[in-house]
PDB file of N, CA and C in Angstrom:
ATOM      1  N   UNK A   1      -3.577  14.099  -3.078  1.00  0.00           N
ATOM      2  CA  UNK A   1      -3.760  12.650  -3.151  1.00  0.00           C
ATOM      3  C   UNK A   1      -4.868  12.316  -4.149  1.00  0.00           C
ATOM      4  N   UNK A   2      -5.311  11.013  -4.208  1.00  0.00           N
ATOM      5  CA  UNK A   2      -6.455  10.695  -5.380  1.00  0.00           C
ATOM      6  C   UNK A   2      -7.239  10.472  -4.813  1.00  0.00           C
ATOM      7  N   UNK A   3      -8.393  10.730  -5.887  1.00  0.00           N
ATOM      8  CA  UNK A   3      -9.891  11.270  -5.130  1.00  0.00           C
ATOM      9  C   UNK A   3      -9.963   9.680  -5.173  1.00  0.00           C
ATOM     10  N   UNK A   4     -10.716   9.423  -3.415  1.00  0.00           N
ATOM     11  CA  UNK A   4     -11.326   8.135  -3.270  1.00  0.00           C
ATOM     12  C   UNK A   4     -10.117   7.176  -2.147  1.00  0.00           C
ATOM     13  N   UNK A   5      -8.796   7.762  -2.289  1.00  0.00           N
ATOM     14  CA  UNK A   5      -7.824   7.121  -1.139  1.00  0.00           C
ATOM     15  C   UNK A   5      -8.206   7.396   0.436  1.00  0.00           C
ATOM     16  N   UNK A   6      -8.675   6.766   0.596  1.00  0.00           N
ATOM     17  CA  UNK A   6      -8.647   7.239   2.407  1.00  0.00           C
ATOM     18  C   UNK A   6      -8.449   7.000   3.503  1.00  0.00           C
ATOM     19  N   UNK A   7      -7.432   6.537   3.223  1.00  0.00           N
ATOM     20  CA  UNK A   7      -6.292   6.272   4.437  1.00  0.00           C
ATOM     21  C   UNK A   7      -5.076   7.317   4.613  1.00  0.00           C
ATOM     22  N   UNK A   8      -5.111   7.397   5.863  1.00  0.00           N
ATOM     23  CA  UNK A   8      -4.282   8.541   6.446  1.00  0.00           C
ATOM     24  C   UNK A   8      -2.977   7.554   6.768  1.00  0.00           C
ATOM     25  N   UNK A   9      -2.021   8.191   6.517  1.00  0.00           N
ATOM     26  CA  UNK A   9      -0.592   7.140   7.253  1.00  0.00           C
ATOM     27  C   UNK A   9      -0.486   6.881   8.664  1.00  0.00           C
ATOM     28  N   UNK A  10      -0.031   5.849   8.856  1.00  0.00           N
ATOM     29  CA  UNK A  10       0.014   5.215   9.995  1.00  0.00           C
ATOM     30  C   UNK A  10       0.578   5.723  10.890  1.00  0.00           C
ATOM     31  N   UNK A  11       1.769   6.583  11.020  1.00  0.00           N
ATOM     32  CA  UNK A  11       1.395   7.116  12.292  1.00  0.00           C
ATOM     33  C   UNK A  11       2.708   8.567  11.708  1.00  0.00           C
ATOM     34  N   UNK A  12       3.006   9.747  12.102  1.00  0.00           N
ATOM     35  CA  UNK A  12       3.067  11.157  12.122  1.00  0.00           C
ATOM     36  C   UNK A  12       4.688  10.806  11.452  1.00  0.00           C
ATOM     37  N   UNK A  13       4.997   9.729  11.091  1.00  0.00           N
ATOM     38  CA  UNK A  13       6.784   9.753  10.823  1.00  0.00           C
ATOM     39  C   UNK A  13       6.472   9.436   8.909  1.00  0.00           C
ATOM     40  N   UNK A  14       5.229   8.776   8.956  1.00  0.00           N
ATOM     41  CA  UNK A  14       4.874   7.663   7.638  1.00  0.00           C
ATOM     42  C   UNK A  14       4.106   8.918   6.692  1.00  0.00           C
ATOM     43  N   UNK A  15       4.575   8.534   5.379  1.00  0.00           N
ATOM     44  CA  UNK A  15       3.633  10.096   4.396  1.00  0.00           C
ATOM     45  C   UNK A  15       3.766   8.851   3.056  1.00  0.00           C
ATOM     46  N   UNK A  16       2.406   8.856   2.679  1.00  0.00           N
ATOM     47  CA  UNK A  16       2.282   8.669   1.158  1.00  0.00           C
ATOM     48  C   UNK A  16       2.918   9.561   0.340  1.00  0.00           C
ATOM     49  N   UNK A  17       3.045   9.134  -1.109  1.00  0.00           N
ATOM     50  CA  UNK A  17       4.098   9.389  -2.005  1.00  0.00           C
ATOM     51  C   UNK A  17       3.401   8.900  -3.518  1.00  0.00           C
ATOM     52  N   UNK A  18       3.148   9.537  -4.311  1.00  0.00           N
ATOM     53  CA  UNK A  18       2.695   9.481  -5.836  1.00  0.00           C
ATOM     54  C   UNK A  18       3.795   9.216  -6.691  1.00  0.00           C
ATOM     55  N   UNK A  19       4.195   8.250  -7.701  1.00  0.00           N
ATOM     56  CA  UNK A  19       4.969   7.661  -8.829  1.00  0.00           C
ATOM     57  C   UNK A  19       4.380   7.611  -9.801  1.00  0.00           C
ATOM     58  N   UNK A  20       4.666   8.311 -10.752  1.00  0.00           N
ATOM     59  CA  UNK A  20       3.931   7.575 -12.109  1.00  0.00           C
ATOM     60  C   UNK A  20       4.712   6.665 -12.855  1.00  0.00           C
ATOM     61  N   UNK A  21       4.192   4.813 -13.103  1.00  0.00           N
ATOM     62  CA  UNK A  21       4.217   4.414 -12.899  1.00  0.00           C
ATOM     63  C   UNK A  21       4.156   3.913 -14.776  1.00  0.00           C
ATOM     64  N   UNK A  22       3.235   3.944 -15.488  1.00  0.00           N
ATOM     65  CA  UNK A  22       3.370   4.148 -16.670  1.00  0.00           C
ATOM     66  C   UNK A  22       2.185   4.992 -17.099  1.00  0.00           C
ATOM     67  N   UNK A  23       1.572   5.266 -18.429  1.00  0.00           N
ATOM     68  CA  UNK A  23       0.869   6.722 -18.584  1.00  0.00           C
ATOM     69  C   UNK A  23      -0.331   6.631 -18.012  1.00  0.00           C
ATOM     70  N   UNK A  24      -0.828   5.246 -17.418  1.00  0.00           N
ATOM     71  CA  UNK A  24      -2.011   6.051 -16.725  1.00  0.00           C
ATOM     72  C   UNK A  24      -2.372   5.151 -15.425  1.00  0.00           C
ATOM     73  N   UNK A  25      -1.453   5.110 -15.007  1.00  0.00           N
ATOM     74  CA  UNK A  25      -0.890   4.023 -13.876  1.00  0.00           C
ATOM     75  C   UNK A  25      -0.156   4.641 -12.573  1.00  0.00           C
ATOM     76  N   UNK A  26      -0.509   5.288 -11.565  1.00  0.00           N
ATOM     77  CA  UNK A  26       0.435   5.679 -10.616  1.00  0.00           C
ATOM     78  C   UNK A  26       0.434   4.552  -9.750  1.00  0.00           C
ATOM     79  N   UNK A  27       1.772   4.742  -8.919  1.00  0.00           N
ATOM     80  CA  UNK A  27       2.407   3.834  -7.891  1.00  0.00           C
ATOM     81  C   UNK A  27       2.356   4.439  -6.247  1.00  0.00           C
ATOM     82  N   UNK A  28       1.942   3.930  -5.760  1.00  0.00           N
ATOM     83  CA  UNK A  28       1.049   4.483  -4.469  1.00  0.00           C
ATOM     84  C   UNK A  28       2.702   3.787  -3.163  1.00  0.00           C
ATOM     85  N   UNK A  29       3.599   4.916  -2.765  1.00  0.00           N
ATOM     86  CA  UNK A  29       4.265   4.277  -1.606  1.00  0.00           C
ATOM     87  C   UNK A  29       3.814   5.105  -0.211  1.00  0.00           C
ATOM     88  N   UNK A  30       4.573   3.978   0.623  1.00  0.00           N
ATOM     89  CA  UNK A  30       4.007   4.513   1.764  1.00  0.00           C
ATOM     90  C   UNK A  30       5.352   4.702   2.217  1.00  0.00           C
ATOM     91  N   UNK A  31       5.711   5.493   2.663  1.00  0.00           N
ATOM     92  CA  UNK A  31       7.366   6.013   2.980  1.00  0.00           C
ATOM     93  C   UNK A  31       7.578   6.423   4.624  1.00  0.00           C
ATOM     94  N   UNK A  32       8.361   5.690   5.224  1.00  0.00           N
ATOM     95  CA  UNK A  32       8.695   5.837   6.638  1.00  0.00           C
ATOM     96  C   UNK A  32      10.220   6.527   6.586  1.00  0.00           C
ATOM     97  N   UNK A  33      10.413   7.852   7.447  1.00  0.00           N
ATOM     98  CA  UNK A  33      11.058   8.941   7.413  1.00  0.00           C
ATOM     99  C   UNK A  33      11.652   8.521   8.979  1.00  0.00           C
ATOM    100  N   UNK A  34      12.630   7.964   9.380  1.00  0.00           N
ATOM    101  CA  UNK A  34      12.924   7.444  10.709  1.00  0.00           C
ATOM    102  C   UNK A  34      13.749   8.839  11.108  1.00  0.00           C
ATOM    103  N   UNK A  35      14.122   9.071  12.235  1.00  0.00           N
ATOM    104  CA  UNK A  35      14.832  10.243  13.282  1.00  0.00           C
ATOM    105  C   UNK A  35      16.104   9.970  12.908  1.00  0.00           C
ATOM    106  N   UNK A  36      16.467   9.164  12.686  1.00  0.00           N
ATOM    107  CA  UNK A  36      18.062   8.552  12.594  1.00  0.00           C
ATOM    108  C   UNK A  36      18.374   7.618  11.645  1.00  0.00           C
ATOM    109  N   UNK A  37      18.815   7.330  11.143  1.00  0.00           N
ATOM    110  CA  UNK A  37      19.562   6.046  10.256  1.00  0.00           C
ATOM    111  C   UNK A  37      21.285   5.894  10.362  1.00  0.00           C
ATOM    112  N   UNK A  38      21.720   5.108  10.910  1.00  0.00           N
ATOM    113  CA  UNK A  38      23.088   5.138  10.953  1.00  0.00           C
ATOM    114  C   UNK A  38      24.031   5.296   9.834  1.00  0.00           C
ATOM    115  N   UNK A  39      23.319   4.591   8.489  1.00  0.00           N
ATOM    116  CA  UNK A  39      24.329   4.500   7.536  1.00  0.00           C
ATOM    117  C   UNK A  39      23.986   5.525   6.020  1.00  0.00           C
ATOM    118  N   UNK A  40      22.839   6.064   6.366  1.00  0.00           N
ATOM    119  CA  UNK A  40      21.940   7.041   4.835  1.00  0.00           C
ATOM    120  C   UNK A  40      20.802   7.859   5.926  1.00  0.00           C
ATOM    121  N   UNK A  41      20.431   9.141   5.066  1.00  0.00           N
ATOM    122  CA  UNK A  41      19.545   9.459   5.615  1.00  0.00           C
ATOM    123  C   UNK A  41      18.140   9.559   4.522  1.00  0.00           C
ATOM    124  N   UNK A  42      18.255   8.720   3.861  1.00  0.00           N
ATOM    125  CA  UNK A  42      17.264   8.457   2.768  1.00  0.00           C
ATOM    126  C   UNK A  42      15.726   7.566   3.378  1.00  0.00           C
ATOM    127  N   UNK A  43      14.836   8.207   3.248  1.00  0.00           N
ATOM    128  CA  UNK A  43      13.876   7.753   3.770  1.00  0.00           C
ATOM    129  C   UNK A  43      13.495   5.806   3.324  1.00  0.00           C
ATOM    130  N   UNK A  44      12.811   5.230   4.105  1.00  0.00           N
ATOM    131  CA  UNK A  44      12.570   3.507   3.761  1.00  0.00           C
ATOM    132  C   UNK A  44      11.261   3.756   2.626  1.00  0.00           C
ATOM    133  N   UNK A  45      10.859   3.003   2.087  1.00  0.00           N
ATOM    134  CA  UNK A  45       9.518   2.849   0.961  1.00  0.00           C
ATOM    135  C   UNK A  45       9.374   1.563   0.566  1.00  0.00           C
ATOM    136  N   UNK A  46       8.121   1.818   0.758  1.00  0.00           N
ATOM    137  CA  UNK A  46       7.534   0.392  -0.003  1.00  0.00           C
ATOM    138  C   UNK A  46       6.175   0.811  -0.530  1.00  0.00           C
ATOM    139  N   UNK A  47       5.817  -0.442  -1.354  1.00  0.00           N
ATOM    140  CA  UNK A  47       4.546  -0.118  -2.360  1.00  0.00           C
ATOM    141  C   UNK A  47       3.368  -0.364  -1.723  1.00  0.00           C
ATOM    142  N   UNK A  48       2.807   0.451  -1.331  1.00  0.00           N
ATOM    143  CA  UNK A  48       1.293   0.656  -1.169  1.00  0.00           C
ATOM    144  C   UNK A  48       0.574  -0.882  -2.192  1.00  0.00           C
ATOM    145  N   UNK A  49       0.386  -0.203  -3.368  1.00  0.00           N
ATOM    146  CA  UNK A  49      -0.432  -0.356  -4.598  1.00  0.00           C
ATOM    147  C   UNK A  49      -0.727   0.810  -5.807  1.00  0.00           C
ATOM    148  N   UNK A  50      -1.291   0.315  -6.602  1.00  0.00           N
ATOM    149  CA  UNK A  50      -1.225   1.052  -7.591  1.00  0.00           C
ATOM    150  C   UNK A  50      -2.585   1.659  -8.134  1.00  0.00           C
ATOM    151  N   UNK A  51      -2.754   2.584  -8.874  1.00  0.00           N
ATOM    152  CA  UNK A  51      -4.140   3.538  -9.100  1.00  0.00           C
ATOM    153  C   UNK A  51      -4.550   3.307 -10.478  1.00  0.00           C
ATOM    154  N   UNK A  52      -5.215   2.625 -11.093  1.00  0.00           N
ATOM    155  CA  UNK A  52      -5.462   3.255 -12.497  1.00  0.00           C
ATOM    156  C   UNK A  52      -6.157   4.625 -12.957  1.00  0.00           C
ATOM    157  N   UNK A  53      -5.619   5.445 -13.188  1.00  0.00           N
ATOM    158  CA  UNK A  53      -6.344   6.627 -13.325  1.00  0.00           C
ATOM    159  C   UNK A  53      -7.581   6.683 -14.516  1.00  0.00           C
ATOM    160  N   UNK A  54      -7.796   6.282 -16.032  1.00  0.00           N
ATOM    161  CA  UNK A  54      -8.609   5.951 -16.343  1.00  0.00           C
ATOM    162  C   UNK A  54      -9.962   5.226 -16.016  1.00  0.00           C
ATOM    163  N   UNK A  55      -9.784   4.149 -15.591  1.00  0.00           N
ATOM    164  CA  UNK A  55     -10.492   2.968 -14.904  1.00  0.00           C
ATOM    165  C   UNK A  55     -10.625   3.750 -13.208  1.00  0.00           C
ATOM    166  N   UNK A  56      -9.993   4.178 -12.631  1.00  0.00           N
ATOM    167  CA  UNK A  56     -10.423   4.726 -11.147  1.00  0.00           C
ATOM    168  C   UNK A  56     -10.447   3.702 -10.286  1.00  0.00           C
ATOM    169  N   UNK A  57      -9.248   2.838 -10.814  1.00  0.00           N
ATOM    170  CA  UNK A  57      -9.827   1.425  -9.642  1.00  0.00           C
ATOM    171  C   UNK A  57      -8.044   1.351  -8.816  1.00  0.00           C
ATOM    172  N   UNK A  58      -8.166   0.525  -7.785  1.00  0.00           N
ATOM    173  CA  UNK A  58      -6.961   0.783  -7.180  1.00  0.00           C
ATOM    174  C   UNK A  58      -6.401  -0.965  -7.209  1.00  0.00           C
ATOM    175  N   UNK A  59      -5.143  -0.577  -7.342  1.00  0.00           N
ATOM    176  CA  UNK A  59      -4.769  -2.325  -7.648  1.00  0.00           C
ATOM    177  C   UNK A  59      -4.129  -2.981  -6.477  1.00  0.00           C
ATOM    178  N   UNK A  60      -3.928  -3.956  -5.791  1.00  0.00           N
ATOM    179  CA  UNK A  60      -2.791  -4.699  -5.269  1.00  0.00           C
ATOM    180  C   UNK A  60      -1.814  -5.121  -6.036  1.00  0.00           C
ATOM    181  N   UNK A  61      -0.505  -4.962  -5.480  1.00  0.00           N
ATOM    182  CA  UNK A  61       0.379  -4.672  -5.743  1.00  0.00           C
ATOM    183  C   UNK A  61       1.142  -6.284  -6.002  1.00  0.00           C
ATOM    184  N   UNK A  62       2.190  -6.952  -6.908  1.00  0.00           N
ATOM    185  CA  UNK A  62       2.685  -8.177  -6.790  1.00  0.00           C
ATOM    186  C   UNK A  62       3.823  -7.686  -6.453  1.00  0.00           C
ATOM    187  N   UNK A  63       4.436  -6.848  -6.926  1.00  0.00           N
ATOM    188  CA  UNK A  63       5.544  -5.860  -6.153  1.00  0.00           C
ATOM    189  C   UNK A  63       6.110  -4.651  -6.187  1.00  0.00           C
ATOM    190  N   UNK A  64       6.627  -4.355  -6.340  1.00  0.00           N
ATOM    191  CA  UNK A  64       6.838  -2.705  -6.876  1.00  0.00           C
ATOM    192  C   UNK A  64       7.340  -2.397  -8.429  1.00  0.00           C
ATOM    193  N   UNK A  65       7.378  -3.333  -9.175  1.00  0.00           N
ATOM    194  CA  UNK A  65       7.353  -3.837 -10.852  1.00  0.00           C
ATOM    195  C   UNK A  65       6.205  -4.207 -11.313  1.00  0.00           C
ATOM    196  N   UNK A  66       5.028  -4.824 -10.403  1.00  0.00           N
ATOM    197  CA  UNK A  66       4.218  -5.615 -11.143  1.00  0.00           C
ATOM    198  C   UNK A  66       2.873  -5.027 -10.696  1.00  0.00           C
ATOM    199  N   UNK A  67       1.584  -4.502 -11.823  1.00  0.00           N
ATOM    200  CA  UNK A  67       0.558  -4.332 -11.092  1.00  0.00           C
ATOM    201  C   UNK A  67      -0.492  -5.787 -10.949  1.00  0.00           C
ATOM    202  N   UNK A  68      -0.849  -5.824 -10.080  1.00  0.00           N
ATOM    203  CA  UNK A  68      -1.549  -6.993  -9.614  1.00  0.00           C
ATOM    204  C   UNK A  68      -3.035  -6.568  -9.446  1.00  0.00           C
ATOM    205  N   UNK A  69      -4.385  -7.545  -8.475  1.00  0.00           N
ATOM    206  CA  UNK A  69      -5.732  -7.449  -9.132  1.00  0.00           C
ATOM    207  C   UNK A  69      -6.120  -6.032  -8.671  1.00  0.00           C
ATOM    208  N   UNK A  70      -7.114  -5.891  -9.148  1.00  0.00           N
ATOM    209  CA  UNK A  70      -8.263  -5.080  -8.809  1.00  0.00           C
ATOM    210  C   UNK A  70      -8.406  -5.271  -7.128  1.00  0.00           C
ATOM    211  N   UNK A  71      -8.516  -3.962  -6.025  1.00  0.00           N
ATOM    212  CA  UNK A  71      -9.152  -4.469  -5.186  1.00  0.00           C
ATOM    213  C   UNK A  71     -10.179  -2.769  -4.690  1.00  0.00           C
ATOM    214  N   UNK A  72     -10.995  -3.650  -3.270  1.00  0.00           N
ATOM    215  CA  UNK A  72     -11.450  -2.390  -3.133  1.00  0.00           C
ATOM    216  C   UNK A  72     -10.771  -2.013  -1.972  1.00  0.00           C
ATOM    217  N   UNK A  73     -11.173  -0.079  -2.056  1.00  0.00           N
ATOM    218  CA  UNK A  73     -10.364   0.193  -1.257  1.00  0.00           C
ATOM    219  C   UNK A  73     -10.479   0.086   0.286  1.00  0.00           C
ATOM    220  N   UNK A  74     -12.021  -0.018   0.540  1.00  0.00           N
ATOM    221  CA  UNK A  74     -12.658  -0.564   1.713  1.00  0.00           C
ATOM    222  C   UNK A  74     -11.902  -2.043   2.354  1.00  0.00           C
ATOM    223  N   UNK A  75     -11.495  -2.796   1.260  1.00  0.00           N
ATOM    224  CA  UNK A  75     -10.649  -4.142   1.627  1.00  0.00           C
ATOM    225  C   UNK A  75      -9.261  -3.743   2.189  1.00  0.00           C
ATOM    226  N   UNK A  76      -8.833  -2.562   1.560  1.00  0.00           N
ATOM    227  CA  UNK A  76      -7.531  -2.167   2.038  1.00  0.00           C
ATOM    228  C   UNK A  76      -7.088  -1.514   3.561  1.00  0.00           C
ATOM    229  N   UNK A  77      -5.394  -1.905   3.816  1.00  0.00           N
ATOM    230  CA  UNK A  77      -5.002  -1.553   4.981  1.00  0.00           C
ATOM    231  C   UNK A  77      -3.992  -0.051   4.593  1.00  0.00           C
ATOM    232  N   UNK A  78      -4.183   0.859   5.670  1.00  0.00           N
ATOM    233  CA  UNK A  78      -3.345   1.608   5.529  1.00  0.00           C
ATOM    234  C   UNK A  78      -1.841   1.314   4.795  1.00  0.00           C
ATOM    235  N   UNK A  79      -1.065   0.434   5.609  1.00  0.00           N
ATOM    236  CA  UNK A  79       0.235  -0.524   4.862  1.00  0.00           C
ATOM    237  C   UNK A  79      -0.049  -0.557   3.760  1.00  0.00           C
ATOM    238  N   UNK A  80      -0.452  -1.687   3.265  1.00  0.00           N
ATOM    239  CA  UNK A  80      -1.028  -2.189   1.948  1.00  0.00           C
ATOM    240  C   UNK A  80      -2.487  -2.385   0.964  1.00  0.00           C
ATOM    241  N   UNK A  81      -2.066  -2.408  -0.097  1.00  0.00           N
ATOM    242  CA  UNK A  81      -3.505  -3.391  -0.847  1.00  0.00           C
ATOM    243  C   UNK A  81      -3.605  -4.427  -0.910  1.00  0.00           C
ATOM    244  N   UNK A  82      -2.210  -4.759  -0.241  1.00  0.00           N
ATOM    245  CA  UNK A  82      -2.506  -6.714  -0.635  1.00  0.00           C
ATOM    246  C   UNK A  82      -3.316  -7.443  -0.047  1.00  0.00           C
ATOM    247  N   UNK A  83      -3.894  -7.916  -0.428  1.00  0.00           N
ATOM    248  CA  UNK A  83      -5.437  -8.772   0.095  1.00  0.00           C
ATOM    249  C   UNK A  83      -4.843 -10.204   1.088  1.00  0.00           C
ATOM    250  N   UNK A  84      -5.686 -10.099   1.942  1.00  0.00           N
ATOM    251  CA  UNK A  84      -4.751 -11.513   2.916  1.00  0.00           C
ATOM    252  C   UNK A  84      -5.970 -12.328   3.077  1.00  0.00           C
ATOM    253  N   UNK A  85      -5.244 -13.581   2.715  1.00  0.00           N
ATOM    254  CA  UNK A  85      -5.814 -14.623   2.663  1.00  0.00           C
ATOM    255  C   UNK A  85      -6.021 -15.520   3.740  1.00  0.00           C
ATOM    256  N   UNK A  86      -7.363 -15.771   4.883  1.00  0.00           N
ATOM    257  CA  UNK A  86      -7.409 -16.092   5.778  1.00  0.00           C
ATOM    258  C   UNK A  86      -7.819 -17.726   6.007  1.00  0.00           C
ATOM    259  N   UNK A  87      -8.186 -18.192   4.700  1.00  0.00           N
ATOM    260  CA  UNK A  87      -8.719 -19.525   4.194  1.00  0.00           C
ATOM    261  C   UNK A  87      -8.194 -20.657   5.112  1.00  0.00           C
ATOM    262  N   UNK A  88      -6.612 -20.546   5.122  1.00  0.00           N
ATOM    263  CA  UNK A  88      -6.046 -21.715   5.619  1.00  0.00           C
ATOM    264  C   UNK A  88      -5.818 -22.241   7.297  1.00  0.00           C
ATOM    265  N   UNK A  89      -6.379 -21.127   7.357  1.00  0.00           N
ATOM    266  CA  UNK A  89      -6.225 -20.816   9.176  1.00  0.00           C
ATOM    267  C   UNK A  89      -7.293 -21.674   9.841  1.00  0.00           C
ATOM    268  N   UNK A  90      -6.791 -22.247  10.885  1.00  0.00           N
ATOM    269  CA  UNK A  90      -8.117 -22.587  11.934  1.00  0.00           C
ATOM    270  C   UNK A  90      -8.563 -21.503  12.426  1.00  0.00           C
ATOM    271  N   UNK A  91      -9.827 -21.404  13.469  1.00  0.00           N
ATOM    272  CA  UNK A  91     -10.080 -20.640  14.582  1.00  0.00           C
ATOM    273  C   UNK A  91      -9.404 -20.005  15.313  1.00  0.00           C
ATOM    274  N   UNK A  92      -8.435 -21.012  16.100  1.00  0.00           N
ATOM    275  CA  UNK A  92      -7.584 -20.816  16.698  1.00  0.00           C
ATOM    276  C   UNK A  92      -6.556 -19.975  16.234  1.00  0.00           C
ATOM    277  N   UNK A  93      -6.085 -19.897  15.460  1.00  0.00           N
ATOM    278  CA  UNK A  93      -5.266 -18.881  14.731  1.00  0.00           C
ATOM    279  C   UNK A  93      -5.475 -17.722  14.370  1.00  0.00           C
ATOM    280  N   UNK A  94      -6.867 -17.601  13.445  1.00  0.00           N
ATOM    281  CA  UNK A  94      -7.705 -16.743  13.394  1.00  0.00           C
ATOM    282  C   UNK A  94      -7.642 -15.554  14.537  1.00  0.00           C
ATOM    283  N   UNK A  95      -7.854 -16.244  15.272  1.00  0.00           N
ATOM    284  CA  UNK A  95      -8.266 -15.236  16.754  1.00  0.00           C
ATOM    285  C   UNK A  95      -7.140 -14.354  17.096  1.00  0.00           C
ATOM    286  N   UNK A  96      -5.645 -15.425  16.698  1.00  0.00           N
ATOM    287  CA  UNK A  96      -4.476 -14.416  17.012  1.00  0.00           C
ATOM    288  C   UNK A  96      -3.928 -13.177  16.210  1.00  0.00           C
ATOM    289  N   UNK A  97      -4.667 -13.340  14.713  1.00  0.00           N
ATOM    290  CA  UNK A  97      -4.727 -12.616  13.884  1.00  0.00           C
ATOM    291  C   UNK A  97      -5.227 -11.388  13.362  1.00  0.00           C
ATOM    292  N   UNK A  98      -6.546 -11.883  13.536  1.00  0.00           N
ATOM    293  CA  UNK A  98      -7.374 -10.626  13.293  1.00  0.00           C
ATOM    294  C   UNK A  98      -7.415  -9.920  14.594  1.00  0.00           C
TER     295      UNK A  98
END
């Protein structure tokens, strides 16, 4: 994995996955491996976020085409890099959230 990721997958079915992405750009998925699938047995994926390997910075993701901002990785969730925006919320909501 890359020096500085440190999040472990979410739980013993889920395994990160390295893409390179363009030459100095990898694509960070987080890949869920289910017991069964009725119709494929091809594992599910989705995009983490992305790494700049030069720069050493880790990006949020706009989707699995697009690299999006800078974040840190301390801000990040195992799932994702995408940064969530709690601004619009009351209290009350808040509470059900976090």
């Amino acid at each position: 994995m890359i020096d500085g990721f440190t999040h472990e997958p979410p739980t013993e079915d889920h395994f990160y996955e390295e893409v390179c992405f363009k030459t100095n750009v990898i694509a960070i998925f987080l890949v869920y491996r289910p017991g069964y699938l009725f119709n494929n047995h091809n594992p599910h994926r989705t995009i983490w976020g992305f790494y700049n390997t030069k720069k050493q910075q880790f990006h949020a993701p706009i989707n699995s085409k697009k690299v999006g901002k800078v974040v840190d990785i301390r801000d990040t969730t195992p799932f994702t890099a995408m940064q969530l925006n709690f601004d619009h919320l009351n209290p009350l909501e808040l509470a059900f959230v976090l």
